[in-house]
N, C-alpha and C. Protein backbone atom coordinates (compact mmCIF):
# COMPACT_ATOMS: atom_id res chain seq x y z
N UNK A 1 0.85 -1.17 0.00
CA UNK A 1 0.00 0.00 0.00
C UNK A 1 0.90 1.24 0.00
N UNK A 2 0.64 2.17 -1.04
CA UNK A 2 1.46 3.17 -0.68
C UNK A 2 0.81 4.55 -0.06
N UNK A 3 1.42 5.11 0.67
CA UNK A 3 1.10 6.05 1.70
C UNK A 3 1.73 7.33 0.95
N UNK A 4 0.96 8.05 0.37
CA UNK A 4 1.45 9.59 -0.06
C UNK A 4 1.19 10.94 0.58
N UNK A 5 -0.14 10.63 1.40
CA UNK A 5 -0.68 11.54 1.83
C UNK A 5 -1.49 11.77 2.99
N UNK A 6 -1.53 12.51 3.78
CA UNK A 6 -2.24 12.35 5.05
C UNK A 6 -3.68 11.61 5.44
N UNK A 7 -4.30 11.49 4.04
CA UNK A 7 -5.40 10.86 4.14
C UNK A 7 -5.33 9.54 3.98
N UNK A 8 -4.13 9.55 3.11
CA UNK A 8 -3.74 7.79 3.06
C UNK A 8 -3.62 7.00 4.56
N UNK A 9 -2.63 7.88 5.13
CA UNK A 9 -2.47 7.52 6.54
C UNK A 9 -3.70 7.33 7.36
N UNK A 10 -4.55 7.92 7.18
CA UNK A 10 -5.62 7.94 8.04
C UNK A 10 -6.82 7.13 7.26
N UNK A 11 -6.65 6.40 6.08
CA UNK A 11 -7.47 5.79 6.12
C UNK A 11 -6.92 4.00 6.15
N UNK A 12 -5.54 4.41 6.36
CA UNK A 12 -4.81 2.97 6.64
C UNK A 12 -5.23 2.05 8.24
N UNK A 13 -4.89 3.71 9.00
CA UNK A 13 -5.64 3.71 10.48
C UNK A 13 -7.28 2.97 10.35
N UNK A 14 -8.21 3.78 9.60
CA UNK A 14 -9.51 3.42 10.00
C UNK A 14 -9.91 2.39 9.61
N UNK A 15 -9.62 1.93 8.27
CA UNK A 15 -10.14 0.90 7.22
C UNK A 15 -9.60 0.07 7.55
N UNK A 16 -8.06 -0.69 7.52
CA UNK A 16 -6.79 -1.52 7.27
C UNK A 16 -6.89 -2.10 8.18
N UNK A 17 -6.56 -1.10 9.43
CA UNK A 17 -5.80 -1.72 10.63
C UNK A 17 -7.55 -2.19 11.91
N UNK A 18 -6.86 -3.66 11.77
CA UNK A 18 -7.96 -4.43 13.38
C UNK A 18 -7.83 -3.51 14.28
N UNK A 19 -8.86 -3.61 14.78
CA UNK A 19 -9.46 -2.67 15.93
C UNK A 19 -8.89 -3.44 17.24
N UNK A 20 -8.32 -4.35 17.05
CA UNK A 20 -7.01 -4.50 18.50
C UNK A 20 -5.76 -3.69 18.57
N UNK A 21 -5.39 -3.41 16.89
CA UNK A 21 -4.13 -2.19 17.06
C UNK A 21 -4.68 -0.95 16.97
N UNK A 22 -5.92 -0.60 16.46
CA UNK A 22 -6.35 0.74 17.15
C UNK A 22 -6.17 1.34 18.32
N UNK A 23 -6.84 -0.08 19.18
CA UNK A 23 -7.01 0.55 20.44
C UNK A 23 -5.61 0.67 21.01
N UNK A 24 -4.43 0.21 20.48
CA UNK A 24 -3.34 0.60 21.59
C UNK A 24 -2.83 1.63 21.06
N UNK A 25 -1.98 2.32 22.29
CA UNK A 25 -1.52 3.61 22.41
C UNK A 25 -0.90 4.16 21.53
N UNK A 26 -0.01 3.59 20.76
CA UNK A 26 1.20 4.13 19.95
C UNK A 26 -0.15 4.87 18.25
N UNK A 27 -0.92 3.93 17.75
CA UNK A 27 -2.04 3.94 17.21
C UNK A 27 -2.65 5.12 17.41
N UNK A 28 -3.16 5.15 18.51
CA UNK A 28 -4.13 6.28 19.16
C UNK A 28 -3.25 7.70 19.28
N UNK A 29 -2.18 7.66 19.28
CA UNK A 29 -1.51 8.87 19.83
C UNK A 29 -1.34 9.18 18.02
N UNK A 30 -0.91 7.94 17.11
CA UNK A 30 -0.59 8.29 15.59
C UNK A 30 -2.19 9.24 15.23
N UNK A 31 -2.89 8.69 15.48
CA UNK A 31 -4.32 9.09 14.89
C UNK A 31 -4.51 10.77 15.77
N UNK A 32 -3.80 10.85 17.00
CA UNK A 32 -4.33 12.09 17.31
C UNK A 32 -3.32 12.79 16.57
N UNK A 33 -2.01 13.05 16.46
CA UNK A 33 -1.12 13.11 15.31
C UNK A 33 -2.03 13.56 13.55
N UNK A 34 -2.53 12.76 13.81
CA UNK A 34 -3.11 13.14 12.31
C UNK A 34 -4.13 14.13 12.02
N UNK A 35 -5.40 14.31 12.95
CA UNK A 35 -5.91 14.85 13.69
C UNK A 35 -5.61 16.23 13.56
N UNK A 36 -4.56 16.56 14.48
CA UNK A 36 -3.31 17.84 14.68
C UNK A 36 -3.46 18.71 13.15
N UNK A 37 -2.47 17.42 12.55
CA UNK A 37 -1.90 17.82 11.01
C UNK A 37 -3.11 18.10 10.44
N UNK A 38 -4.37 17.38 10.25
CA UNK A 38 -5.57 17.75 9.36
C UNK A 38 -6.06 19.41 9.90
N UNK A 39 -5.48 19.79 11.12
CA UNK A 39 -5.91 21.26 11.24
C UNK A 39 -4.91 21.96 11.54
N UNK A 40 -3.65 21.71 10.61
CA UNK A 40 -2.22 22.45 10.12
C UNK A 40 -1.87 23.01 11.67
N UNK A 41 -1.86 21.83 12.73
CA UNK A 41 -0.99 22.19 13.90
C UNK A 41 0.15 21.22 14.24
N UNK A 42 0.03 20.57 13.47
CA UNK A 42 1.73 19.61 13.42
C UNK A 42 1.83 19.22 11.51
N UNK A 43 3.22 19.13 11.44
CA UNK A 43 4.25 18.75 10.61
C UNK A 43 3.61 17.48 10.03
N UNK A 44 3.30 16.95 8.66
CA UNK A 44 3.31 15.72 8.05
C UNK A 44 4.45 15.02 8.60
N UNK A 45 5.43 15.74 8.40
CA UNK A 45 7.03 14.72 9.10
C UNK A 45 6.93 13.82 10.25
N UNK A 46 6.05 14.56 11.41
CA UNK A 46 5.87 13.97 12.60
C UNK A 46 4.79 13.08 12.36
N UNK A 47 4.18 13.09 11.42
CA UNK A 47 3.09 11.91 11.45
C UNK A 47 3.81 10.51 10.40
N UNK A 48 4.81 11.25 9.80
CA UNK A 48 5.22 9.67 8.53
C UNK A 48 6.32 9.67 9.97
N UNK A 49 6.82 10.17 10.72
CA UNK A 49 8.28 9.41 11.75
C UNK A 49 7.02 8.41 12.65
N UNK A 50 5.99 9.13 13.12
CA UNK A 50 5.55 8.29 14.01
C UNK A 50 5.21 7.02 13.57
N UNK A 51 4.90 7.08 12.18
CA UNK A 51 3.73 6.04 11.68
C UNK A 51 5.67 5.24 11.69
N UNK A 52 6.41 5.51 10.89
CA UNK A 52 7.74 4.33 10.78
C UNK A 52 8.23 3.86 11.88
N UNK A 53 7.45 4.43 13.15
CA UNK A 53 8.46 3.87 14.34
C UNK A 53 7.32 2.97 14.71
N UNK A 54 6.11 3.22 14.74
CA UNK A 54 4.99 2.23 14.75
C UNK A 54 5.12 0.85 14.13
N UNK A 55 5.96 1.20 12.41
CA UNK A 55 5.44 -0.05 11.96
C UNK A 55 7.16 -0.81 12.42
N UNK A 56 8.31 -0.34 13.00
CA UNK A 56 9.34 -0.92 13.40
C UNK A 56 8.76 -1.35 14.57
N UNK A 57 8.01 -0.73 15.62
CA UNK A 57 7.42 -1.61 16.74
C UNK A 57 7.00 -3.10 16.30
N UNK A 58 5.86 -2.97 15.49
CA UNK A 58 4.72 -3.86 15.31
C UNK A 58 5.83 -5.01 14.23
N UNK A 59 6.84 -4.73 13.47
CA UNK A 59 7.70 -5.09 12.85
C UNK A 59 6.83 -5.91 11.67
N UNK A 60 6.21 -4.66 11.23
CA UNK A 60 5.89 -4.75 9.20
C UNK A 60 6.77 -4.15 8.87
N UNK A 61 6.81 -4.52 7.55
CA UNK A 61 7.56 -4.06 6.66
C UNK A 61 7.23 -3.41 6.20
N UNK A 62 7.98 -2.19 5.31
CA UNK A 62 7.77 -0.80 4.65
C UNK A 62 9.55 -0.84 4.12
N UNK A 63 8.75 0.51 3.07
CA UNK A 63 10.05 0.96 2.52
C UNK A 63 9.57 2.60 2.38
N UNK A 64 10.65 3.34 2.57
CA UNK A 64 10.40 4.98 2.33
C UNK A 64 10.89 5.34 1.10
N UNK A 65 10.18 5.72 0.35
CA UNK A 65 10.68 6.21 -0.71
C UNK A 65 10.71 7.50 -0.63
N UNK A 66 12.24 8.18 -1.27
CA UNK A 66 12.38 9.49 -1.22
C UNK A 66 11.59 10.63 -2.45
N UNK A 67 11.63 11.50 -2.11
CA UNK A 67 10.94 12.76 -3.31
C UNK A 67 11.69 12.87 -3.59
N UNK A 68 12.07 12.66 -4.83
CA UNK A 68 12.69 13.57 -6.31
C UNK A 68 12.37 15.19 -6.75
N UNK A 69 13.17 15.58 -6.93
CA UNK A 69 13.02 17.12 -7.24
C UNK A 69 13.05 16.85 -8.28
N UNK A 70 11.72 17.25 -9.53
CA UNK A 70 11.97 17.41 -11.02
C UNK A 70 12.45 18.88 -11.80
């Protein structure tokens, strides 16, 4: 699944993810995180670091792909 955009993230949260990793903390704190960002009071950055340290917790796999400047 690729994640480009804040809504991606948040619908990875609502749709994707079992409602046993909702309910724990790291989850809940990502989603208030997103929350934040949807009313431009935190950084996208802090929501893609949280979400990568989440999925190194839970230990899925991902890959980050970088932006290219065209």
């Amino acid at each position: 699944m690729k994640l480009a955009t804040l809504d991606d993230v948040r619908r990875l949260v609502a749709r994707h993810l079992p409602a046993e990793y909702r309910s724990k903390f790291a989850w809940q704190k990502l989603a208030a995180l997103l929350r934040r960002a949807a009313q431009g009071k935190d950084e996208a950055a802090e929501v893609s670091t949280a979400l990568q340290i989440i999925l190194k917790i839970e230990r899925v796999p991902f890959q980050v792909q970088s932006e290219r400047a065209t």
